[in-house]
Protein backbone atom coordinates (compact mmCIF):
# COMPACT_ATOMS: atom_id res chain seq x y z
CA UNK A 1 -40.08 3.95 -58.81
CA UNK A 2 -40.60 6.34 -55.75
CA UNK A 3 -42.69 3.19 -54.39
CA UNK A 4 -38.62 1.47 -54.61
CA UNK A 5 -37.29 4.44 -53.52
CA UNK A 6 -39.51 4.78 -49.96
CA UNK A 7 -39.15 1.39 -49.42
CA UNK A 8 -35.25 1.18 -49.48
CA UNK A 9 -35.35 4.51 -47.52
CA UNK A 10 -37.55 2.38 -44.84
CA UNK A 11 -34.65 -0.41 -45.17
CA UNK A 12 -31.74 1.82 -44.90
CA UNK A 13 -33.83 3.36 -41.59
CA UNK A 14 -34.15 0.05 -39.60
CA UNK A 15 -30.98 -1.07 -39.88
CA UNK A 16 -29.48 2.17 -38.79
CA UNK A 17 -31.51 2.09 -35.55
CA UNK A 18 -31.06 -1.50 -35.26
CA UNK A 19 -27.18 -1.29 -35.31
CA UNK A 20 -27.31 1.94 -32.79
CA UNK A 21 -29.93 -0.45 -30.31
CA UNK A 22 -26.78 -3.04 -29.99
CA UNK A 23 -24.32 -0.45 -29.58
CA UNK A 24 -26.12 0.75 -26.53
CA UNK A 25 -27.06 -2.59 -24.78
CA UNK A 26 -23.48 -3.48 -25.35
CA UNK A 27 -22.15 -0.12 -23.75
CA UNK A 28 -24.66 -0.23 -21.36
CA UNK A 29 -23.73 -3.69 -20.07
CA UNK A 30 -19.61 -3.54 -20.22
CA UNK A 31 -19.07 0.39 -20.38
CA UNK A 32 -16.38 -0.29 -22.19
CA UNK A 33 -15.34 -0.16 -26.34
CA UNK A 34 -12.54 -3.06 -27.74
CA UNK A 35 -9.46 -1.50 -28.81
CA UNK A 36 -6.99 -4.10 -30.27
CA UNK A 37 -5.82 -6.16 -27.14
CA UNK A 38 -7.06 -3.59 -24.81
CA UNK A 39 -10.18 -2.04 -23.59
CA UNK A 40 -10.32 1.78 -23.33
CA UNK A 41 -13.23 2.90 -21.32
CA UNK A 42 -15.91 5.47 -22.87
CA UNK A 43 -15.03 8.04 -20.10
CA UNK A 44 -12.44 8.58 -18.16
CA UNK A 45 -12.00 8.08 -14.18
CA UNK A 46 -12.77 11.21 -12.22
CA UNK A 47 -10.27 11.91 -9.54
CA UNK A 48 -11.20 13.55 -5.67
CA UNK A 49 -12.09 17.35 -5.62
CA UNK A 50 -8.22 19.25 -4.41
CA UNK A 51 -9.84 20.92 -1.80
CA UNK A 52 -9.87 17.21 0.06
CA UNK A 53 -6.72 17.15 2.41
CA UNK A 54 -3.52 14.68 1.92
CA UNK A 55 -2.46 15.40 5.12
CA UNK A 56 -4.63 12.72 7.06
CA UNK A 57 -6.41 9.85 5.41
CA UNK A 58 -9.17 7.31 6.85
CA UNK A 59 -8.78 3.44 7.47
CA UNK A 60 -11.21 0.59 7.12
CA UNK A 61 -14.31 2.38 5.25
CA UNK A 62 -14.89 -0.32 3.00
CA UNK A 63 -13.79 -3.00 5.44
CA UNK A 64 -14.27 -6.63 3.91
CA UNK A 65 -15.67 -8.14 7.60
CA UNK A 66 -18.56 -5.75 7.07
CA UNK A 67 -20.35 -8.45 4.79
CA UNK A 68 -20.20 -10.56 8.07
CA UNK A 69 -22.43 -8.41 10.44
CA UNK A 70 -25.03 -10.29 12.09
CA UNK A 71 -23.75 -13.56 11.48
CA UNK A 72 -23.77 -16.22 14.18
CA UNK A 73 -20.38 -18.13 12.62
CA UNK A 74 -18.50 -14.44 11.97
CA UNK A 75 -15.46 -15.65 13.81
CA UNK A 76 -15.37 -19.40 12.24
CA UNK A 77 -15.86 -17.99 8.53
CA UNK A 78 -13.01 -15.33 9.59
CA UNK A 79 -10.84 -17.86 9.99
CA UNK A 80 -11.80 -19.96 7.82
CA UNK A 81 -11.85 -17.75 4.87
CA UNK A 82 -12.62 -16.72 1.54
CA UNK A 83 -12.49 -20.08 -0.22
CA UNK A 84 -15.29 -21.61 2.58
CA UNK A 85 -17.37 -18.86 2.09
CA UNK A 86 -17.40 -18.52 -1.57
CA UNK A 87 -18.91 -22.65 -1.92
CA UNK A 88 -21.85 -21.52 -0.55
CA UNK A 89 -23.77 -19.60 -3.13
CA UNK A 90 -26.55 -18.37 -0.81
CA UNK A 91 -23.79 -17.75 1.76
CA UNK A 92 -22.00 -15.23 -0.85
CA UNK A 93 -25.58 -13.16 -2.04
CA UNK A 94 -26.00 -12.18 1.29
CA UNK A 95 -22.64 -11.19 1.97
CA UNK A 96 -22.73 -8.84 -0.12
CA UNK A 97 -25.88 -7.53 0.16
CA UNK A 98 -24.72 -7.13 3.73
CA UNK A 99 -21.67 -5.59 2.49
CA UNK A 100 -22.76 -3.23 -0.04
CA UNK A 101 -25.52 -1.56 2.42
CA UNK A 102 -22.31 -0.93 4.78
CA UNK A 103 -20.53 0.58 2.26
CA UNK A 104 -23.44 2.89 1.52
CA UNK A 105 -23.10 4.25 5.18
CA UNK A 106 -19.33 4.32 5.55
CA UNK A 107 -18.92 6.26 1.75
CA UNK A 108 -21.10 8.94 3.33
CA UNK A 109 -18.83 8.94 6.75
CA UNK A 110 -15.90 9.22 4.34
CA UNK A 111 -17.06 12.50 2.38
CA UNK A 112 -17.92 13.94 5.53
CA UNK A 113 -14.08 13.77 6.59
CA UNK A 114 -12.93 15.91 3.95
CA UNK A 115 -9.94 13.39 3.02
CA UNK A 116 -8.63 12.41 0.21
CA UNK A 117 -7.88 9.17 0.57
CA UNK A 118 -8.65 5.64 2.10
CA UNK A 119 -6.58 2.44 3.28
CA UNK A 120 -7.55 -0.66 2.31
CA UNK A 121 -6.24 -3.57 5.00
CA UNK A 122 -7.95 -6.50 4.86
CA UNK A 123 -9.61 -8.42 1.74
CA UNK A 124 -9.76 -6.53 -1.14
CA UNK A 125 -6.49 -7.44 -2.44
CA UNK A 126 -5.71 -10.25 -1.23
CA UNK A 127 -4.25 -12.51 -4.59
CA UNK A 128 -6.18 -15.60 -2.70
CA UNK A 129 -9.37 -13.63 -3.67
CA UNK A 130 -9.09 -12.40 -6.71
CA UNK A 131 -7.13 -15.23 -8.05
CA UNK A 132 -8.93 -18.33 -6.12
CA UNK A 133 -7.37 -20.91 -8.63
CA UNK A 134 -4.72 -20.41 -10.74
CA UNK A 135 -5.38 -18.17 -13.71
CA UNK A 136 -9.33 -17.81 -12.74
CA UNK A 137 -10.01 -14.56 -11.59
CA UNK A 138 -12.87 -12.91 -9.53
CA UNK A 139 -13.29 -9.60 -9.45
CA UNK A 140 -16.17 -9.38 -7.33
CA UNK A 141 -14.97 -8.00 -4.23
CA UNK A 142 -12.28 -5.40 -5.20
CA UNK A 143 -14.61 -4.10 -7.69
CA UNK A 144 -17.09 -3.43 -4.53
CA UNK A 145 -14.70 -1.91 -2.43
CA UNK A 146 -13.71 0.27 -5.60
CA UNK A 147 -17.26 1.52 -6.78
CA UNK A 148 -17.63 2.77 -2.84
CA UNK A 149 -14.98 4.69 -3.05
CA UNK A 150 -15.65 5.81 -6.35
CA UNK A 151 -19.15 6.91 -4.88
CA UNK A 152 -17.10 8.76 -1.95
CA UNK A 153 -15.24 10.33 -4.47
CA UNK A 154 -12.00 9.34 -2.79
CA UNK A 155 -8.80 7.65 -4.17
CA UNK A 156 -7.66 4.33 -2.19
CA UNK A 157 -4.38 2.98 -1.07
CA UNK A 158 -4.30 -0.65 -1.26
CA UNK A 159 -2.70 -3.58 0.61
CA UNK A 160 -1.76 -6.22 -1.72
CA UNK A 161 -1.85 -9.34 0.80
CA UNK A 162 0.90 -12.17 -2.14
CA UNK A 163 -0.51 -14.72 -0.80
CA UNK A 164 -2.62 -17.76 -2.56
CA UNK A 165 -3.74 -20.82 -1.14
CA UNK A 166 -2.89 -22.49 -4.56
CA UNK A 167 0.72 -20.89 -4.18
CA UNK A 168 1.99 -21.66 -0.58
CA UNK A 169 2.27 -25.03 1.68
CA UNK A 170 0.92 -24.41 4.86
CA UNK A 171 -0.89 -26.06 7.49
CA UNK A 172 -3.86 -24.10 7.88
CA UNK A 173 -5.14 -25.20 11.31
CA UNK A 174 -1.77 -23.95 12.71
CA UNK A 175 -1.52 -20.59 10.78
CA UNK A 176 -5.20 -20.09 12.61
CA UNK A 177 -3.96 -21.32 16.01
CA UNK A 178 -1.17 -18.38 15.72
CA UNK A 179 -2.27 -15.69 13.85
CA UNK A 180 -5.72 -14.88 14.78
CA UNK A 181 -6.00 -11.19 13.94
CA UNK A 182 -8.28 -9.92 11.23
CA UNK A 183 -5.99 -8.69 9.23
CA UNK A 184 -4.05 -11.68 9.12
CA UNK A 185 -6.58 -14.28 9.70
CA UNK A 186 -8.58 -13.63 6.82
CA UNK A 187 -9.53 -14.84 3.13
CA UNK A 188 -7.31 -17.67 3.19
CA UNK A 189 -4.08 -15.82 3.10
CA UNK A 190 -2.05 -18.09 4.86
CA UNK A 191 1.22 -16.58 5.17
CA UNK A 192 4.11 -19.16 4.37
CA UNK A 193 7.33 -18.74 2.69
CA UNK A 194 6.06 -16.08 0.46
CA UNK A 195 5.39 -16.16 -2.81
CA UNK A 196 6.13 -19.40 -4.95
CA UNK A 197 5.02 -18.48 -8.46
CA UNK A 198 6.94 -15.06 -9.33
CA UNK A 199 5.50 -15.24 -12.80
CA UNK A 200 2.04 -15.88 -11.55
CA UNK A 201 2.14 -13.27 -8.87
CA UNK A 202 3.45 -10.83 -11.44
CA UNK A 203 0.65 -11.64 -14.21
CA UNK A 204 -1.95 -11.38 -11.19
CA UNK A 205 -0.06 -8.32 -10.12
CA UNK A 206 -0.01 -6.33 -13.69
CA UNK A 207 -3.64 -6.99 -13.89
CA UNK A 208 -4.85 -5.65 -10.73
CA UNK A 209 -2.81 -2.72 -11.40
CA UNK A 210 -4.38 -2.16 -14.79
CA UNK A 211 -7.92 -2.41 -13.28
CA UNK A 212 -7.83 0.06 -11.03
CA UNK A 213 -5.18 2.32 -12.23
CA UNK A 214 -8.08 4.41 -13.55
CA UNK A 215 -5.90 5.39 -17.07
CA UNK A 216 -8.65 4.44 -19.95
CA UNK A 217 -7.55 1.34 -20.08
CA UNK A 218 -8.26 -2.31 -19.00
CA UNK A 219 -10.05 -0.76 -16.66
CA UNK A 220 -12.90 -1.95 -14.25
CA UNK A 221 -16.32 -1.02 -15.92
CA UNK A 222 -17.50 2.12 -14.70
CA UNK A 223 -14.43 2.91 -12.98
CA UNK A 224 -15.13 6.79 -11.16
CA UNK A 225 -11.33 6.93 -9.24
CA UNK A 226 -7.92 5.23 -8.81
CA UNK A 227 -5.48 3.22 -6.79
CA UNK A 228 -3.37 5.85 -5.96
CA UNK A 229 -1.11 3.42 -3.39
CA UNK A 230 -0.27 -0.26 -3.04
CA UNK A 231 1.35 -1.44 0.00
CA UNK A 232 2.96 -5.07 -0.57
CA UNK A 233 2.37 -7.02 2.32
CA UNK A 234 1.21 -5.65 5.98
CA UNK A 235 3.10 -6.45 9.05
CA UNK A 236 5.41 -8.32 6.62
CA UNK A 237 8.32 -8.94 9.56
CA UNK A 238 5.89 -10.38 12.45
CA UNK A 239 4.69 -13.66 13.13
CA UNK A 240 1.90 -13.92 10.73
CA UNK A 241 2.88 -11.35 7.75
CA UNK A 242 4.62 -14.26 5.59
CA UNK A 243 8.18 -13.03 6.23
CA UNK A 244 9.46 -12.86 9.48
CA UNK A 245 13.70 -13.31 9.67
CA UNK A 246 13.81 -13.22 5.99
CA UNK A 247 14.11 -9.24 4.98
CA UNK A 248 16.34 -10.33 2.05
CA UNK A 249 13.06 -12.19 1.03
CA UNK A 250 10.87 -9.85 1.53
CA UNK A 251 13.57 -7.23 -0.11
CA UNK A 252 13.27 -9.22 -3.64
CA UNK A 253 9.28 -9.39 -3.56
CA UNK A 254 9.21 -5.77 -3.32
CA UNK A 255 11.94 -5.49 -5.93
CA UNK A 256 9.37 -7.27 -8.02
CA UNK A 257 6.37 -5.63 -7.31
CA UNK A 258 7.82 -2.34 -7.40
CA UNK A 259 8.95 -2.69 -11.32
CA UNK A 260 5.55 -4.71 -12.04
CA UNK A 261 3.61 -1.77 -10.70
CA UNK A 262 5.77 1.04 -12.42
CA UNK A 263 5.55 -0.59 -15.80
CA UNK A 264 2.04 -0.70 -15.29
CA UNK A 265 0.96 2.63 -13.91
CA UNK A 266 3.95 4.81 -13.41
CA UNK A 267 2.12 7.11 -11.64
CA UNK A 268 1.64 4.58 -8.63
CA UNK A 269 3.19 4.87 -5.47
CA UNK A 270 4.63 1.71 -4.03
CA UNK A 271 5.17 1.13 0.10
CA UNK A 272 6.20 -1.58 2.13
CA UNK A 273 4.42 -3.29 3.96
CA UNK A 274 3.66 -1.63 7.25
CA UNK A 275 6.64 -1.92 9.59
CA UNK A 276 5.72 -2.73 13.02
CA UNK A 277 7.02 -1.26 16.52
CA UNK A 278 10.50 -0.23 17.25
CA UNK A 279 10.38 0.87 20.73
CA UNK A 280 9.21 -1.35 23.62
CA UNK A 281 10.42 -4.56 25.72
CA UNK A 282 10.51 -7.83 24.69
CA UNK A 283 11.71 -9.14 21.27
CA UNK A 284 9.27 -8.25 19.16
CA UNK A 285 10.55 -4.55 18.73
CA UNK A 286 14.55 -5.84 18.87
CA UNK A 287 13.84 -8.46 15.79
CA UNK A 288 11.60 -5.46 13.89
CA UNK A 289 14.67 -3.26 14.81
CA UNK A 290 17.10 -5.66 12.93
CA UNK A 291 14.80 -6.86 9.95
CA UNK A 292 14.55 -3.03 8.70
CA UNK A 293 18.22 -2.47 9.53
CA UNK A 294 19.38 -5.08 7.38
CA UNK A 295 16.40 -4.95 4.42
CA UNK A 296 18.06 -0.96 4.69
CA UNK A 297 21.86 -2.39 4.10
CA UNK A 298 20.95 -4.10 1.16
CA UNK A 299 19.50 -1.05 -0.32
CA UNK A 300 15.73 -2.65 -0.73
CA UNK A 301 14.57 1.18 -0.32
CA UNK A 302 15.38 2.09 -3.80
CA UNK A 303 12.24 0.26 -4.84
CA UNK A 304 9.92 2.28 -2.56
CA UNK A 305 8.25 5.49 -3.14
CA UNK A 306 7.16 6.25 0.64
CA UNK A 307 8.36 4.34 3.26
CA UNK A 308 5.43 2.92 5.92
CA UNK A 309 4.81 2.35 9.60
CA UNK A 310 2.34 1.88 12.12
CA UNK A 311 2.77 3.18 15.55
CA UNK A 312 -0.17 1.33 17.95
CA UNK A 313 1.63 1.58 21.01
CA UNK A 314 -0.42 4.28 22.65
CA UNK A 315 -3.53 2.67 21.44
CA UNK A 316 -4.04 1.03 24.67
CA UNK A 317 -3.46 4.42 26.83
CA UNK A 318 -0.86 7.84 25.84
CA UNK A 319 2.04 7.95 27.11
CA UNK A 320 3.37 10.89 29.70
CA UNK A 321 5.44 12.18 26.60
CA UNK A 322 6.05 11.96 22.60
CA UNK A 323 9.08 10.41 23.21
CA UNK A 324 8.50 7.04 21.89
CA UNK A 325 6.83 8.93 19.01
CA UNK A 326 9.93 10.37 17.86
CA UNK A 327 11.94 7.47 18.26
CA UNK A 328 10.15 5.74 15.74
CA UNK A 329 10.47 8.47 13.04
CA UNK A 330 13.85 8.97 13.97
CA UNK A 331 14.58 5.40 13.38
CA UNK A 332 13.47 5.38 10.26
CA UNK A 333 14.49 8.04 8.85
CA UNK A 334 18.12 7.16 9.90
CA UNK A 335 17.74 4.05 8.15
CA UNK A 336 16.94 6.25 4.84
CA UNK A 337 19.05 8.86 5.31
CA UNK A 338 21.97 6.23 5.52
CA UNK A 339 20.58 4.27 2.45
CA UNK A 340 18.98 6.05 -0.66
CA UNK A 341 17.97 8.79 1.20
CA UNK A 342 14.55 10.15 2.65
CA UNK A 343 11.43 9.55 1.99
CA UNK A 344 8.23 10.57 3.05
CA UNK A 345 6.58 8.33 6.05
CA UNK A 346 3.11 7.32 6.02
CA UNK A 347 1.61 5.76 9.15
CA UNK A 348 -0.84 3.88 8.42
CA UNK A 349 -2.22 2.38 12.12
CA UNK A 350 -2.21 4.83 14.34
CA UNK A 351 -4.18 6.30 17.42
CA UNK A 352 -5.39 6.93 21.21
CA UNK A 353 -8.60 6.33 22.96
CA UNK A 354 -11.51 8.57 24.35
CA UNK A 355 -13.33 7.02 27.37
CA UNK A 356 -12.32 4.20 29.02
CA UNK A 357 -12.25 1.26 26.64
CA UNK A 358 -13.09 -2.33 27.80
CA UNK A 359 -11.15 -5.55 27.22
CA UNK A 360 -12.48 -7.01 23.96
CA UNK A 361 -11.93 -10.36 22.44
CA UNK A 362 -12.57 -9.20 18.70
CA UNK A 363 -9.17 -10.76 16.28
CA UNK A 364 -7.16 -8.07 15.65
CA UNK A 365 -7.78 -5.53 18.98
CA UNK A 366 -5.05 -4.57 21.77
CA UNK A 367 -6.44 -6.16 25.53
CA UNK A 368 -7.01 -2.73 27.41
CA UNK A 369 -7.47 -4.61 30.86
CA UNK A 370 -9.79 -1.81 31.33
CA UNK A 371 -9.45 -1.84 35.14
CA UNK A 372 -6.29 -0.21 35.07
CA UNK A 373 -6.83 1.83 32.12
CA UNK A 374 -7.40 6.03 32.35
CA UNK A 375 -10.13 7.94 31.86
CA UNK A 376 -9.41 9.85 28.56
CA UNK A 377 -10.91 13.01 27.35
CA UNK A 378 -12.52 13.60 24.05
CA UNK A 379 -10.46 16.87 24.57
CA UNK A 380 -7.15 14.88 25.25
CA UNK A 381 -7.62 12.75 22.61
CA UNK A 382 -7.95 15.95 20.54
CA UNK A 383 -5.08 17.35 21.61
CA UNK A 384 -2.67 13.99 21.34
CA UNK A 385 -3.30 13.99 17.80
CA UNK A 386 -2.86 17.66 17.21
CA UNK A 387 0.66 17.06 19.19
CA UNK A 388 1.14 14.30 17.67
CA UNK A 389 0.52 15.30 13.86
CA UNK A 390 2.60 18.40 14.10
CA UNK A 391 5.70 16.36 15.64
CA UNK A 392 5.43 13.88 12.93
CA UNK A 393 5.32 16.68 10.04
CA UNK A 394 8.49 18.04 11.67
CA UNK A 395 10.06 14.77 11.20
CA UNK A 396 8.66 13.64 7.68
CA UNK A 397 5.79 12.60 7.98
CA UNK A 398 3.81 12.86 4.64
CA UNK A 399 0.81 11.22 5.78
CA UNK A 400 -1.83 10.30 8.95
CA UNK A 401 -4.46 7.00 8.79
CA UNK A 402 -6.86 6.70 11.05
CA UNK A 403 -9.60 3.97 11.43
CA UNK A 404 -12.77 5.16 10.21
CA UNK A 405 -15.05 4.10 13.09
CA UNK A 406 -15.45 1.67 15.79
CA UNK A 407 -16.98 1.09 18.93
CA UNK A 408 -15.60 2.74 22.25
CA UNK A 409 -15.62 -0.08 24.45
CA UNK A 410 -12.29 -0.93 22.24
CA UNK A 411 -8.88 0.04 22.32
CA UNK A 412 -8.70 0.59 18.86
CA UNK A 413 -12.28 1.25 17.98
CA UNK A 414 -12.15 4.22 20.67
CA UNK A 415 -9.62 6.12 18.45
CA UNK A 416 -11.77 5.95 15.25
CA UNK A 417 -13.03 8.78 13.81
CA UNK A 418 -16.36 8.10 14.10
CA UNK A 419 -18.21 5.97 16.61
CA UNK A 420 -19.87 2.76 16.46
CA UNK A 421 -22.66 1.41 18.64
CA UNK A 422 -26.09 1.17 19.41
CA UNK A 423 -27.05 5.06 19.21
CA UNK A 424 -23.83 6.39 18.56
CA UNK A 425 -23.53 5.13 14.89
CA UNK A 426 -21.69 7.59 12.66
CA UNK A 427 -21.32 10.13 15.71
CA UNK A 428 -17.88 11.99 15.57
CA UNK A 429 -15.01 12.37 17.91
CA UNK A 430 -14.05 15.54 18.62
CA UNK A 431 -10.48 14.91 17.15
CA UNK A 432 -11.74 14.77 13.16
CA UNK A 433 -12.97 18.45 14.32
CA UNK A 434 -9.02 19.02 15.38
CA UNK A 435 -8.26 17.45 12.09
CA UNK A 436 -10.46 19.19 9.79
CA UNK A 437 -8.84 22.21 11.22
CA UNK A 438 -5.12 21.48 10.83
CA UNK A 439 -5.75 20.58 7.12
CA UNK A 440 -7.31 23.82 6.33
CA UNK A 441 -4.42 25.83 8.17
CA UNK A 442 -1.40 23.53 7.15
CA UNK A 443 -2.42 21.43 3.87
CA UNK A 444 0.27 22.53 0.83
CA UNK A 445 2.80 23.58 3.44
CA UNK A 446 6.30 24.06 2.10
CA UNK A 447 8.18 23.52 5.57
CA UNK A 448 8.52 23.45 9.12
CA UNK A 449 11.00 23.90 11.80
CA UNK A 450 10.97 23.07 15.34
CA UNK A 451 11.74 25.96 17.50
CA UNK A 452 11.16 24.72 20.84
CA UNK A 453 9.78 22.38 22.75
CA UNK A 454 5.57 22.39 22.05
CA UNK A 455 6.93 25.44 19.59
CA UNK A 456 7.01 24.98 15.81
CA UNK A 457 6.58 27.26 12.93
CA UNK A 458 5.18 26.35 9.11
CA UNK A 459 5.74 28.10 6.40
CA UNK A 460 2.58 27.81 3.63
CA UNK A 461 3.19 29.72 0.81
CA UNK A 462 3.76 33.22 1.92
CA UNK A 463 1.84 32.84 5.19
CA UNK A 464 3.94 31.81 8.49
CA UNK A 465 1.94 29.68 10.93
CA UNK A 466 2.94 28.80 14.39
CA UNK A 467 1.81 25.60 16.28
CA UNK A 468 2.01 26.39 19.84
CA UNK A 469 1.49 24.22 23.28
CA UNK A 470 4.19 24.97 25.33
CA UNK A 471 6.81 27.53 27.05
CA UNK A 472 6.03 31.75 25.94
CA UNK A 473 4.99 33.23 22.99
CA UNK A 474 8.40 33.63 20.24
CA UNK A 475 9.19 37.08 20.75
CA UNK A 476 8.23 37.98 17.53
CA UNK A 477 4.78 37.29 18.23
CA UNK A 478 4.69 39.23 21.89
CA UNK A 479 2.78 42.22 21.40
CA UNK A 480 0.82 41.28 17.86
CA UNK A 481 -2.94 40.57 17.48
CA UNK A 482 -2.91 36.97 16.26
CA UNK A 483 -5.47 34.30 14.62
CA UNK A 484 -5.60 31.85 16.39
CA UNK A 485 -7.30 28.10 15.81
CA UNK A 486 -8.04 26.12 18.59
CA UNK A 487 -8.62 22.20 18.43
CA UNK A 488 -12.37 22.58 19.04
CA UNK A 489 -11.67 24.23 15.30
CA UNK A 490 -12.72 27.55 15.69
CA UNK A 491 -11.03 30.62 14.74
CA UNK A 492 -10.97 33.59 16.71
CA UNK A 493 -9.04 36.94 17.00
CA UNK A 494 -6.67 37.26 20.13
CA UNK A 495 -3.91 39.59 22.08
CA UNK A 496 -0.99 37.75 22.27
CA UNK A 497 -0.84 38.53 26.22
CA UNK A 498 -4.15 37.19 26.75
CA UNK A 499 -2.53 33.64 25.20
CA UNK A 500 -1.95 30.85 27.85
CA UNK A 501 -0.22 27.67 25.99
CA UNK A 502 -0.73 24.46 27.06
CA UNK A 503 -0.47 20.89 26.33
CA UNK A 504 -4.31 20.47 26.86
CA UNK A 505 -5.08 23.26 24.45
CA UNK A 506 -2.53 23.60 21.61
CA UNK A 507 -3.01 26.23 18.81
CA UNK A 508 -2.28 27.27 15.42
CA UNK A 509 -1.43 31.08 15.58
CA UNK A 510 -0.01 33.53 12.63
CA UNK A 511 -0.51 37.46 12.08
CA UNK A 512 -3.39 38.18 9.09
């Protein structure tokens, strides 16, 4: 009997630890449990530390070109896309090998910024490469670009590019004869006359949302953050950006995406697509001028949560004054005041250069005809964006993207935050430094009020903070000992008649 007895014990024993061996191997290979229709991950996403800033975010960490580095055919496969280099098998391994060692480097870049989010531009989310044929999807890349930041402990904003090879009629040797900028260029996303399938874009749509929405559930195995943003569309109104002359078009996709994403993370912020210029000659600014003036009369804005822009028009060399600067914000927030009211503005390209960039051929980058260009200061370039920032939180503006790093023999690269280059990898620019600095006097700040020209004052919580370039001292600061933060970032302890303001030095002063 006790012989029976041991033996069943024995029994009972193995399949216990039998049962609890498939548990784990299935856990360890999905991370996830089966719930019904859904799948609830074991543990919940973690979300970026609050002592990150909101006030400027980077651009391009987890860039999808990356995977291309070193490759003789870069610029055919660029334009050639996704689809040609996903048939070759070998072609795709080292890709992402490529691509995942970059991402190693640039996640490290990232946490040394101190921001708390990134902008995603090019690949990730484009609906030609997650959905290459109808109803087949591929995960591969987005899930990439989402583990890096994940490992950079950052949240992302996302560009969702609605474009699918399987969904649009275009002739792809003339979309690459016209639009032959990376961002538009790439991945197959030929822009035609936008999207075809509603229903499939909005199935594709729910369940990128759900992936990455970083709730519990649905989500992407091993999911560490979130997709705190999605942009629809970028450049939407040019030549390239699927729907240029058509803002009622572009109005209704929006519509849609907007309610798709709400129902599916409520949380989520949705943003256009990022507007283009406003101020220049010619007609590209006049036609960008009239397609946000009328997708504004028809009230499209009610189905955004922050309204976004790029301003590149002092990438190629500043301008003697912020004038053009303002214009833009003024524009737009005209537009919303007259509509459903403000918003908060994100820009989302935006920058000068250091150093005298070079003409470059590179898709996507501004010809600097670098004979005529100025020489410009690291410490100009540091004090442009300190100018520049504190103008644009006057007027509404939420939130500052900048390019993570690029080379400075670019126009754009040279107003990265890092640079790129043989012996200058992952060396900053002195304006992160000027960055770093504003976000630890002005992050959480309640309001601020121009008093001046190159005089405003912030109010952050019960502390008053004054950024100063210009004119005298307000008299209320005359004769006090002040704090004062310089855009070289350090603090120091100053009379107020030793203070000299002026456009090449700006400050952040208040009274301790």
């Amino acid at each position: 009997m006790a012989r029976k007895i041991f033996l069943f014990i024995v029994l009972v024993a193995f399949v216990l630890i039998g049962i609890l061996v498939v548990s784990t191997l299935v856990l360890d290979d999905t991370d996830q449990v089966v719930v019904g229709e859904k799948q609830t991950n074991a543990e919940p996403q973690t979300t970026p530390e609050k002592t990150k800033t909101d006030l400027f975010a980077s651009m391009l960490a987890f860039n999808s070109n990356d995977g291309l580095e070193g490759r003789p055919d870069r610029q055919e496969l660029l334009l050639d896309g996704w689809s040609a280099l996903r048939a070759d098998e070998d072609a795709v391994r080292a890709y992402f090998t490529t691509l995942k060692n970059a991402f190693v480097v640039n996640a490290k870049l990232v946490e040394e910024t101190g921001f708390s989010s990134n902008r995603d531009v090019v690949g990730a989310f484009v609906w030609n490469v997650i959905e290459p044929e109808k109803g087949v999807y591929d995960w591969s890349l987005p899930d990439a670009t989402m583990q890096a930041a994940g490992e950079a402990n950052i949240v992302m904003s996302a560009v969702i590019q609605p474009f699918a090879s399987w969904d649009q009629d275009v002739d792809p040797e003339a979309y690459k004869e016209n639009c032959k900028a990376i961002d538009f260029g790439y991945y197959d996303f030929q822009a035609g006359n936008g999207v075809t399938d509603v229903d499939a874009y909005k199935t594709f749509l729910t369940a990128v949302v759900e992936r990455y929405d970083g709730d519990g559930v649905d989500d992407m195995p091993g999911l560490t953050t979130r997709v705190e943003a999605w942009e629809i569309g970028n450049e939407v109104e040019g030549t390239c950006g699927g729907y240029g002359g058509n803002p009622e078009g572009y109005g209704e996709l929006l519509k849609l995406s907007y309610e798709t994403i709400h129902a599916a993370d409520p949380d989520a912020l949705v943003l256009n697509g990022g507007a283009l210029e406003v101020v220049g000659n010619g007609p590209g600014p006049k036609e960008t001028k009239k397609f946000w003036e009328t997708f504004f009369e028809k009230g499209y804005d009610a189905y955004l949560d922050v309204f976004n822009f790029h301003y590149n028009r002092e990438r190629a060399g500043a301008l003697e004054s912020p004038e053009d600067w303002i214009a833009h914000l003024n524009f737009f927030n005209t537009l919303m005041e007259g509509s459903q009211g403000t918003k908060p503005l994100w820009v989302t390209e935006f920058g000068t250069y250091s150093g005298t960039p070079k003409e470059s051929a590179l898709p996507g980058e501004i010809p600097s005809q670098a004979r005529s260009l100025p020489m410009q200061s690291s410490e100009f370039q540091a004090s442009w964006f300190f100018r520049y920032g504190v103008i644009g939180f006057e007027n509404g503006l939420g939130r500052m993207f900048v390019d993570l790093k690029g080379s400075d023999q670019s126009g754009i690269g040279a107003s990265s935050l890092f640079n790129q280059g043989p012996g200058k990898d992952g060396e900053p620019r002195a304006f992160l430094t000027t960055l770093q600095a504003m976000a630890r006097v002005l992050d959480g700040f309640d309001r601020v009020e121009e008093m001046g020209e190159g005089q405003y004052k912030f109010t952050v919580g019960e502390q008053t903070v004054y950024a100063l370039w210009s004119g005298s001292l307000p008299l209320n600061l005359a004769d006090k000992t002040l704090t004062v933060v310089g855009i070289d970032g350090k603090k120091t302890t100053v009379s107020a008649e030793d203070l000299d303001l002026t456009e090449d030095a700006p400050i952040l002063a208040w009274v301790e």
